[in-house]
C-alpha atoms as a PDB file:
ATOM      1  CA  UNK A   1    -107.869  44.515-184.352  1.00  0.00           C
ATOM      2  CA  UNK A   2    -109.754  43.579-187.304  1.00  0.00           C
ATOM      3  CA  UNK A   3    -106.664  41.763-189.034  1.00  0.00           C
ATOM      4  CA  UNK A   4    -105.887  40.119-185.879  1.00  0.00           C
ATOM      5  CA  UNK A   5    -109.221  38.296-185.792  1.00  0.00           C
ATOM      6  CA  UNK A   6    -108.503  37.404-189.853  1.00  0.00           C
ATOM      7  CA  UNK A   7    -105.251  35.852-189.009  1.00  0.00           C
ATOM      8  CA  UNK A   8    -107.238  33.801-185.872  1.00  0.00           C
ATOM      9  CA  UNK A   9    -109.918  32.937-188.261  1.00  0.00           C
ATOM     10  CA  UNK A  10    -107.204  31.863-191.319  1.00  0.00           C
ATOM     11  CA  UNK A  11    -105.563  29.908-188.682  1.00  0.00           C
ATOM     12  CA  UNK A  12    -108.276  27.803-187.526  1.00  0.00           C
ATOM     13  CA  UNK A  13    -109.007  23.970-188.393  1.00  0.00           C
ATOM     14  CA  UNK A  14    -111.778  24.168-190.669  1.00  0.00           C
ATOM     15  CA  UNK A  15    -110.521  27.108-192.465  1.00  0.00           C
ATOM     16  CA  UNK A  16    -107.087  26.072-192.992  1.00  0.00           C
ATOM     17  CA  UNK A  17    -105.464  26.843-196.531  1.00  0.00           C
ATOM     18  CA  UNK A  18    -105.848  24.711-198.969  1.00  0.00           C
ATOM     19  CA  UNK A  19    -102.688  22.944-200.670  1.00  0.00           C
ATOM     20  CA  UNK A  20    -100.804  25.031-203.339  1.00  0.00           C
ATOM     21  CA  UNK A  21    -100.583  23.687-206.664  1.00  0.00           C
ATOM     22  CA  UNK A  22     -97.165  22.461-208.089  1.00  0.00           C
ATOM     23  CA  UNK A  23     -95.062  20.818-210.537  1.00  0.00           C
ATOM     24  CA  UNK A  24     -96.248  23.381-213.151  1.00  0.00           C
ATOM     25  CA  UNK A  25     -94.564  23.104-217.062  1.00  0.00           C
ATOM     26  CA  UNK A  26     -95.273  24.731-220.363  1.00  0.00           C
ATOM     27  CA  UNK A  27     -95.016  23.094-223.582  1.00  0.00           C
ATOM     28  CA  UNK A  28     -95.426  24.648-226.985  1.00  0.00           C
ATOM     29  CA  UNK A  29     -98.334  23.248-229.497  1.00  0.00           C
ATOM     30  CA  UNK A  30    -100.023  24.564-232.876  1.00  0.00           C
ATOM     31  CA  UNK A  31    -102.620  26.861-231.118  1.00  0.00           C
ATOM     32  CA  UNK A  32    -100.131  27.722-228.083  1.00  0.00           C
ATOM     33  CA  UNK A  33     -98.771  27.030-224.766  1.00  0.00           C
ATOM     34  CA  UNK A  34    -100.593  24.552-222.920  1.00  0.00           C
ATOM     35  CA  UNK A  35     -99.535  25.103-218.967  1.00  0.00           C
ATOM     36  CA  UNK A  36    -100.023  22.451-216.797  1.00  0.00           C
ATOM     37  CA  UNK A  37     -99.748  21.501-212.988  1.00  0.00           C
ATOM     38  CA  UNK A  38    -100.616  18.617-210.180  1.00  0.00           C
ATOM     39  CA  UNK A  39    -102.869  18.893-207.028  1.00  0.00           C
ATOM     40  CA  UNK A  40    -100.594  19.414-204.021  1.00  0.00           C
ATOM     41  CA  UNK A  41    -100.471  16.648-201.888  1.00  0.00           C
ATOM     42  CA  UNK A  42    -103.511  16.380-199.532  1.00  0.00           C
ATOM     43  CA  UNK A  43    -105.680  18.476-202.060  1.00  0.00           C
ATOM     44  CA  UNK A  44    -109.217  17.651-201.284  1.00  0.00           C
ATOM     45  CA  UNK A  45    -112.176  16.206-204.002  1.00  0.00           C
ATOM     46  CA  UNK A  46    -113.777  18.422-205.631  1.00  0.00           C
ATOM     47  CA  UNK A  47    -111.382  21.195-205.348  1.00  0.00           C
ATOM     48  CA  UNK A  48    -111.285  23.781-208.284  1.00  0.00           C
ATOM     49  CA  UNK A  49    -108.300  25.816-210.114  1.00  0.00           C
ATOM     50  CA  UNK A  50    -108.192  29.837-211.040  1.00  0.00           C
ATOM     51  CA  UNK A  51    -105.617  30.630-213.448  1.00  0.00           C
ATOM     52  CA  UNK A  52    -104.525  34.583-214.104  1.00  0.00           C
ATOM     53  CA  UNK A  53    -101.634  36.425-216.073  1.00  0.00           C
ATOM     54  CA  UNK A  54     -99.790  39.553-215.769  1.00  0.00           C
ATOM     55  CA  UNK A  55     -96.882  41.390-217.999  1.00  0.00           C
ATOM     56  CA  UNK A  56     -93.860  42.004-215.882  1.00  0.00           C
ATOM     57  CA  UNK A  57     -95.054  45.769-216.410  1.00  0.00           C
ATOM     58  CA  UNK A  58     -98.602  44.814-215.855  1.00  0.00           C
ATOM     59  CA  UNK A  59    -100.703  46.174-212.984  1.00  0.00           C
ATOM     60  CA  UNK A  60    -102.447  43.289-211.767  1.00  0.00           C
ATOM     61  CA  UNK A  61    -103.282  39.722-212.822  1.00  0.00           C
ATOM     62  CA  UNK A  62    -106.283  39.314-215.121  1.00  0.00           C
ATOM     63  CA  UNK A  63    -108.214  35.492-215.754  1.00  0.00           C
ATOM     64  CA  UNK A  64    -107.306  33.469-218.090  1.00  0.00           C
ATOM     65  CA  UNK A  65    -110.302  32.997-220.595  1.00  0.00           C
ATOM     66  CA  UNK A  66    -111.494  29.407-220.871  1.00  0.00           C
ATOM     67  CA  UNK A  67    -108.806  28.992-217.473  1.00  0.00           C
ATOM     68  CA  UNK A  68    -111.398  29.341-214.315  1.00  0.00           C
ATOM     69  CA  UNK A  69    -113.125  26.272-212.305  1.00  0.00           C
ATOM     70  CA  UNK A  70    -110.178  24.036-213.848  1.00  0.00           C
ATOM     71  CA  UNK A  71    -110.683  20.356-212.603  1.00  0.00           C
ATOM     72  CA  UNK A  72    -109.295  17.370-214.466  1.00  0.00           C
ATOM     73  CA  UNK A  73    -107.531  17.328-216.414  1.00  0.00           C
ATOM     74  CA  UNK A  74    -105.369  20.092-215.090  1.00  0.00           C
ATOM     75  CA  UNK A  75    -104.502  22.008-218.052  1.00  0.00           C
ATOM     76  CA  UNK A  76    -104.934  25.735-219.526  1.00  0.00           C
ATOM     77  CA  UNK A  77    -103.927  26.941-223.134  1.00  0.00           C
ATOM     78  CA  UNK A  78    -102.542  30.246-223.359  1.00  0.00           C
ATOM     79  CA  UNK A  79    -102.974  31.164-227.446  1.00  0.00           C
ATOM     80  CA  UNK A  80    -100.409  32.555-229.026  1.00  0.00           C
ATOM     81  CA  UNK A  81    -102.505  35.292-230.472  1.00  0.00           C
ATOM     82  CA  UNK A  82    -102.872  36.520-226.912  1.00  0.00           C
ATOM     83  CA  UNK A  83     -99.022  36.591-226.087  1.00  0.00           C
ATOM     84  CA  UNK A  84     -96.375  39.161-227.164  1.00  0.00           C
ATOM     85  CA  UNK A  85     -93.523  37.224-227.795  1.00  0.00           C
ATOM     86  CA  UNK A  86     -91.397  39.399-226.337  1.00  0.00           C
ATOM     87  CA  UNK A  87     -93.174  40.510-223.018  1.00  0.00           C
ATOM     88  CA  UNK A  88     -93.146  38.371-219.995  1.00  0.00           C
ATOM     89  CA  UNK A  89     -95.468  36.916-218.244  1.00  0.00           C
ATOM     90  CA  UNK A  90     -96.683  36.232-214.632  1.00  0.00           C
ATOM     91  CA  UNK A  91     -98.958  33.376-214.726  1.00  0.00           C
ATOM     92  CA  UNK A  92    -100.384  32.198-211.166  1.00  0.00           C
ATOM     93  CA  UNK A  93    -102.626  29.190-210.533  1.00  0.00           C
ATOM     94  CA  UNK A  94    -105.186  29.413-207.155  1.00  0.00           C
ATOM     95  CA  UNK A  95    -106.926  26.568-206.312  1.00  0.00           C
ATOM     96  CA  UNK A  96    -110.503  26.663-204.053  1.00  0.00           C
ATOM     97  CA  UNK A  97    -112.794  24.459-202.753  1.00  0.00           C
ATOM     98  CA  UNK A  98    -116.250  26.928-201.233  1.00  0.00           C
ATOM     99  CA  UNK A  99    -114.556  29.545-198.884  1.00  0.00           C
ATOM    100  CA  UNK A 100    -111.242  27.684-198.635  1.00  0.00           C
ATOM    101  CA  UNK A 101    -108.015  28.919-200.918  1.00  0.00           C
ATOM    102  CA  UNK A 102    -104.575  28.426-200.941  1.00  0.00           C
ATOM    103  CA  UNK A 103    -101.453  30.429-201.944  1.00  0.00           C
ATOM    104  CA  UNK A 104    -101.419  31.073-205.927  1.00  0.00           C
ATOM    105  CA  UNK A 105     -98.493  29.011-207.391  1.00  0.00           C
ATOM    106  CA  UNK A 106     -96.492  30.703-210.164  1.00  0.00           C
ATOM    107  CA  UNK A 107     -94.706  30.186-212.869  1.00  0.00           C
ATOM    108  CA  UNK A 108     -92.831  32.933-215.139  1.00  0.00           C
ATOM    109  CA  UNK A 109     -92.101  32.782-218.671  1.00  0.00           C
ATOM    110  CA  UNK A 110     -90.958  34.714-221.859  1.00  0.00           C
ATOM    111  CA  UNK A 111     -92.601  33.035-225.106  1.00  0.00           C
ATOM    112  CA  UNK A 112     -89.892  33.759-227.325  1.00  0.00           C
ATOM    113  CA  UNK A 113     -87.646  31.465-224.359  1.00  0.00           C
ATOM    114  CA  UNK A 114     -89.690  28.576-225.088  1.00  0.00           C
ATOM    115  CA  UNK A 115     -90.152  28.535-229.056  1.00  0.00           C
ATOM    116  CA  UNK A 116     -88.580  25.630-230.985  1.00  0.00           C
ATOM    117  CA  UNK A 117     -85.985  26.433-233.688  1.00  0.00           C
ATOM    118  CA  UNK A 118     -87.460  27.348-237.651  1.00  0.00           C
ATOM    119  CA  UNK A 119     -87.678  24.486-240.204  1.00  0.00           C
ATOM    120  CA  UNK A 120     -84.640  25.450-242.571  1.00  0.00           C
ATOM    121  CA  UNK A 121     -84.555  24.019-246.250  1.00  0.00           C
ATOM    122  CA  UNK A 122     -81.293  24.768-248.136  1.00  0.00           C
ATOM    123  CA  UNK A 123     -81.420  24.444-252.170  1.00  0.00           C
ATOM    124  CA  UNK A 124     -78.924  24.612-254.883  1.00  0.00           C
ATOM    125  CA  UNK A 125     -79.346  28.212-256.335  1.00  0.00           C
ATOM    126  CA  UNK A 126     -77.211  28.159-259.593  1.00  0.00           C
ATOM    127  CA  UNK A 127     -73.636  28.289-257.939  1.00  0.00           C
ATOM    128  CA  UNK A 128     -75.068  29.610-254.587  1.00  0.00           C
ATOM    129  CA  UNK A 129     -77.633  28.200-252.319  1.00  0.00           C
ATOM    130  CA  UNK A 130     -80.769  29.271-250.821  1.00  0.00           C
ATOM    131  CA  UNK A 131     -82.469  28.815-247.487  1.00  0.00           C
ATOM    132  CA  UNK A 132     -86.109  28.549-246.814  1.00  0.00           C
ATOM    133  CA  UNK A 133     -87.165  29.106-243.695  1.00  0.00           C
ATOM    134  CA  UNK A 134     -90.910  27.833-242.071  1.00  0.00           C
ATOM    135  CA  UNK A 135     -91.939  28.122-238.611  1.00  0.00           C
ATOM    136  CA  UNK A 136     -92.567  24.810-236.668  1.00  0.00           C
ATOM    137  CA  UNK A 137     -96.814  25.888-237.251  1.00  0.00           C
ATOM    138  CA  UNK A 138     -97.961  28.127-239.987  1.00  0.00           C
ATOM    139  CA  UNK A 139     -99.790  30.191-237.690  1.00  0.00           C
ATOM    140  CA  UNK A 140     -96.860  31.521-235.753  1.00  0.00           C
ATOM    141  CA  UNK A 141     -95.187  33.228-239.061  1.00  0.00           C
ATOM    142  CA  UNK A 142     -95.910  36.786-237.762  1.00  0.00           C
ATOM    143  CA  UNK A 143     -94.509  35.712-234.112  1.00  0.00           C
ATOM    144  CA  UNK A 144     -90.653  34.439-236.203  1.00  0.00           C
ATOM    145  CA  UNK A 145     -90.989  37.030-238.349  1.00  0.00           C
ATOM    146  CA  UNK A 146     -90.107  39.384-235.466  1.00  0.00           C
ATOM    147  CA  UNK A 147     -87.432  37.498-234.413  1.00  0.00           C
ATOM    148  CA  UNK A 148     -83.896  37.655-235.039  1.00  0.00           C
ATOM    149  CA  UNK A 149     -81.113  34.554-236.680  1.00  0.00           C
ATOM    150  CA  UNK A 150     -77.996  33.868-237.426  1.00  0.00           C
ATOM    151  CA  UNK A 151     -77.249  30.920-239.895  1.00  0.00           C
ATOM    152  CA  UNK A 152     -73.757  28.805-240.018  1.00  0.00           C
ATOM    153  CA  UNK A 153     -72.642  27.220-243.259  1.00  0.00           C
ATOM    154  CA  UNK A 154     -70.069  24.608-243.061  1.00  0.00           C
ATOM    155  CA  UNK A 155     -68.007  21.773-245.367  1.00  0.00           C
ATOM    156  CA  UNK A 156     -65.760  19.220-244.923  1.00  0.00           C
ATOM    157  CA  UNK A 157     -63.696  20.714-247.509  1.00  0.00           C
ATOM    158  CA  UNK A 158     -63.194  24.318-246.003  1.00  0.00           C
ATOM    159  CA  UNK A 159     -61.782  23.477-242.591  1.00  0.00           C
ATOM    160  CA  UNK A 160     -64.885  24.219-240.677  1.00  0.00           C
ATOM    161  CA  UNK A 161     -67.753  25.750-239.402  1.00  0.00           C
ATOM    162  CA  UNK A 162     -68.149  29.349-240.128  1.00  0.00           C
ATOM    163  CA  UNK A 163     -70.649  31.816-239.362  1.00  0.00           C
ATOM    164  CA  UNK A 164     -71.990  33.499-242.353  1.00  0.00           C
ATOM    165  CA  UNK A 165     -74.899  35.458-242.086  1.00  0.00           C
ATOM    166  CA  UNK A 166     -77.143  37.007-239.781  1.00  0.00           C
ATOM    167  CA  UNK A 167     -80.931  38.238-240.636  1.00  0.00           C
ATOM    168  CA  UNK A 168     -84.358  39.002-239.142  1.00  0.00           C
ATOM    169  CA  UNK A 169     -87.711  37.545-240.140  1.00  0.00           C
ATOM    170  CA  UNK A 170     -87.877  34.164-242.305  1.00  0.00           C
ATOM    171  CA  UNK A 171     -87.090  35.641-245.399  1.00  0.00           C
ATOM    172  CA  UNK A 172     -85.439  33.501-248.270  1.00  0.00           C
ATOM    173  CA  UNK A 173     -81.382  33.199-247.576  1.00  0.00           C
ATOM    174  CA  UNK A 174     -79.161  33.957-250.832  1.00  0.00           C
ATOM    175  CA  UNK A 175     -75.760  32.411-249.843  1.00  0.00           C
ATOM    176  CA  UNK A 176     -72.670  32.576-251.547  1.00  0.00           C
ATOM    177  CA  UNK A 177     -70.455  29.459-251.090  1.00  0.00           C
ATOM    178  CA  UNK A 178     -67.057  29.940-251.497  1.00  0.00           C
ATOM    179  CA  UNK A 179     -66.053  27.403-253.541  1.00  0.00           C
ATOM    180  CA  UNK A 180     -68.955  25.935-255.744  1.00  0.00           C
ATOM    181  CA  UNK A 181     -69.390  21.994-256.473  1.00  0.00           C
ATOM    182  CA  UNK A 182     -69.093  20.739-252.468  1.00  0.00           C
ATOM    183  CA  UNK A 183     -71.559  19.461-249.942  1.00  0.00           C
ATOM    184  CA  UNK A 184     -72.239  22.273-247.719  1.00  0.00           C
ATOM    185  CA  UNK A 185     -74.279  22.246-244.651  1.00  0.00           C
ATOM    186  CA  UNK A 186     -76.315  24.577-243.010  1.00  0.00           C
ATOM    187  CA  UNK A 187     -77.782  25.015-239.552  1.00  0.00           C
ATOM    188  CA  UNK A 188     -79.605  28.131-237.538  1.00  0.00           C
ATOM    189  CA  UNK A 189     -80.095  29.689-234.049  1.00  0.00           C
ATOM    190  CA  UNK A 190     -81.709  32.381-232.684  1.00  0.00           C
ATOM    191  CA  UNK A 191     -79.600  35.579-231.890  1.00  0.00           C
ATOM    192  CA  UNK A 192     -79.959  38.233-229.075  1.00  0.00           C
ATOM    193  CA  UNK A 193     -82.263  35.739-226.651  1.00  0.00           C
ATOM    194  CA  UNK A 194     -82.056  34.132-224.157  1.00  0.00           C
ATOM    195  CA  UNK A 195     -83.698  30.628-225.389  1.00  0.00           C
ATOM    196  CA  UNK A 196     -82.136  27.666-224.055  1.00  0.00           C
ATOM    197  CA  UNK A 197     -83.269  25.361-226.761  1.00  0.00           C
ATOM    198  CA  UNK A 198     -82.331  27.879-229.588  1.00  0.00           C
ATOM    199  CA  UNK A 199     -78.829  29.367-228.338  1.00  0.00           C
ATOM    200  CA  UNK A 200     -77.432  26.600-229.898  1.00  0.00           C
ATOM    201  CA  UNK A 201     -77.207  25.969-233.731  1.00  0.00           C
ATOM    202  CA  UNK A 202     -79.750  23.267-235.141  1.00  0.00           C
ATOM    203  CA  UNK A 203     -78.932  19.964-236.728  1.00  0.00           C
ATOM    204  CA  UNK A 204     -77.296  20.915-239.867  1.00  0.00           C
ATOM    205  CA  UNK A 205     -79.081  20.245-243.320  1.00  0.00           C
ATOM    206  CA  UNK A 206     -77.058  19.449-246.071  1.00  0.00           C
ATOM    207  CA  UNK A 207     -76.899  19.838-249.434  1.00  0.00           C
ATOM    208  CA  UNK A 208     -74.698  19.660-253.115  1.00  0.00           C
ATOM    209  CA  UNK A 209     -73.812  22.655-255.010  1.00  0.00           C
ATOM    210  CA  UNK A 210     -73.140  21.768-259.023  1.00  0.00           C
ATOM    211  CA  UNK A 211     -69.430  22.269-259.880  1.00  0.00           C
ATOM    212  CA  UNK A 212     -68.143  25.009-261.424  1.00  0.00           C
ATOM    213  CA  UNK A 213     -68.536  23.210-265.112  1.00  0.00           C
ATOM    214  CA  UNK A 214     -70.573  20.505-264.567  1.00  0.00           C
ATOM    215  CA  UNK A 215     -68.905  16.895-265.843  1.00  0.00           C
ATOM    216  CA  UNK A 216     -71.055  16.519-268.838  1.00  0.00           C
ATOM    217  CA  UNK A 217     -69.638  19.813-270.126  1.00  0.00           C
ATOM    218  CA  UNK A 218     -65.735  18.080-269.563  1.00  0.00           C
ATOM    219  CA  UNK A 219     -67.505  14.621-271.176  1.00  0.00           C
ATOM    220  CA  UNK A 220     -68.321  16.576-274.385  1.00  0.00           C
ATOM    221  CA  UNK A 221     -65.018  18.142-274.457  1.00  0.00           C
ATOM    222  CA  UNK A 222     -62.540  14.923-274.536  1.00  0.00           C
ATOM    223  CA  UNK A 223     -65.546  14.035-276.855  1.00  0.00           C
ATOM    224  CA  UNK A 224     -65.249  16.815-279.541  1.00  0.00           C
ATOM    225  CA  UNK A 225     -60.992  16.272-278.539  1.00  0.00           C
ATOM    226  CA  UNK A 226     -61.102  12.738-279.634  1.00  0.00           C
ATOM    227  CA  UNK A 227     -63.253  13.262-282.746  1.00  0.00           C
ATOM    228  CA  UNK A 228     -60.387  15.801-284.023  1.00  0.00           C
ATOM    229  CA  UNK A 229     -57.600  13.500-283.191  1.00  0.00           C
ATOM    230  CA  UNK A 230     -59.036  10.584-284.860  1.00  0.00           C
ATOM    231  CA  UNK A 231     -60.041  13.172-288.067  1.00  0.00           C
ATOM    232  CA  UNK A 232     -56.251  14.356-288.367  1.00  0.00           C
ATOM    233  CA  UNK A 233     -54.563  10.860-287.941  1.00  0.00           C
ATOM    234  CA  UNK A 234     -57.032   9.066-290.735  1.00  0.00           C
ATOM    235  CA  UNK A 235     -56.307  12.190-292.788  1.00  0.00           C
ATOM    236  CA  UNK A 236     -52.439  11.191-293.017  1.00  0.00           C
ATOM    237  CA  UNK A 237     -52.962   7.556-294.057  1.00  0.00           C
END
């Protein structure tokens, strides 16, 4: 009896649900993920925004700090230092005006999904190359350092792309090129997620490796060559 008279009292006129919240997006920044949304249509002034999270093994939805009695702009930041890369989330946005609600509006989302490729700087290691690798913000080395990539090195020379190495964390890359004194190039992707933007290799960087003997050494050589030809022929005159 008692939830009948809630459902009569839900359905009536003044106490009619408010409109849900929608067109809701993430975007990654330096501190973290800033989530935001619209008003749906019909959304009255004054109306206010509750924003919780949950794990996908979570219990229930807890508030977001700093993310209760949102009015505009319409935005929430979810820090990274609050997220485990790896864990998804439940994130559900409730807006309220007094004793009026409406259905939470949700969005799900895994952080390591969303994160941008690493910066990847390749360098002429004697007759080898390096890669340095940098997160897109300094603060999120800890987060890519539990992450796991595969690099490709490729040159116009060998025929190719081929994959060459695969690695966790954003450690220095020693890589041996197989044949030393060509441009190679050198791009990166993330490996064993399922991240849209990062399943697919980067824009290769490129670099030169020296030659095997560099051409000063063969400059000093038809140098010293000369030097004993001329020597032998002024010693006949």
């Amino acid at each position: 009896m008692t939830r009948l008279v809630w459902m009569l009292l839900v359905l009536l006129p003044g106490d009619q649900a408010l409109p849900q919240p929608f067109n809701i997006s993430l975007t990654q920044g330096s501190s973290g993920f800033t989530l935001t949304w619209e008003s749906g249509p019909g959304t009255p002034p004054g109306t206010s925004y509750n924003v919780t999270s949950q794990t996908e093994s979570g219990v229930s939805p807890s508030p977001v700090k700093g993310c209760q009695h949102v009015q505009k702009p319409l935005t929430c930041l979810l820090p990274y230092e609050s997220i485990d890369p790896l864990e998804r989330y439940i994130i559900q946005i409730t807006s309220y005006l007094e004793a009026q609600m409406s259905q939470p509006a949700e969005i799900q989302f895994k952080a390591v999904d969303l994160l941008d490729l690493p910066q990847l700087t390749p360098v002429s290691c004697g007759r080898n190359l390096c890669v340095d690798l940098m997160p897109p913000f300094q603060n999120l080395q800890e987060t890519y350092d539990q992450l796991n990539y595969q690099l490709q090195i490729s040159s116009n020379s060998s025929g190719g792309p081929q994959v060459l190495k695969e690695f966790r964390s954003l450690t220095r890359q020693n890589l041996t090129v197989p044949v030393p004194g060509r441009i190679y190039c050198i791009s990166i992707r993330f490996t064993n997620i399922k991240n849209i933007k990062g399943s697919i290799f980067s824009q290769p960087v490129c670099v030169s490796t020296p030659a095997l003997f560099p051409l000063g050494v063969f400059g000093v050589i038809k140098q010293v060559r000369f030097e004993q030809y001329l020597y032998c022929w002024v010693s006949r005159l």
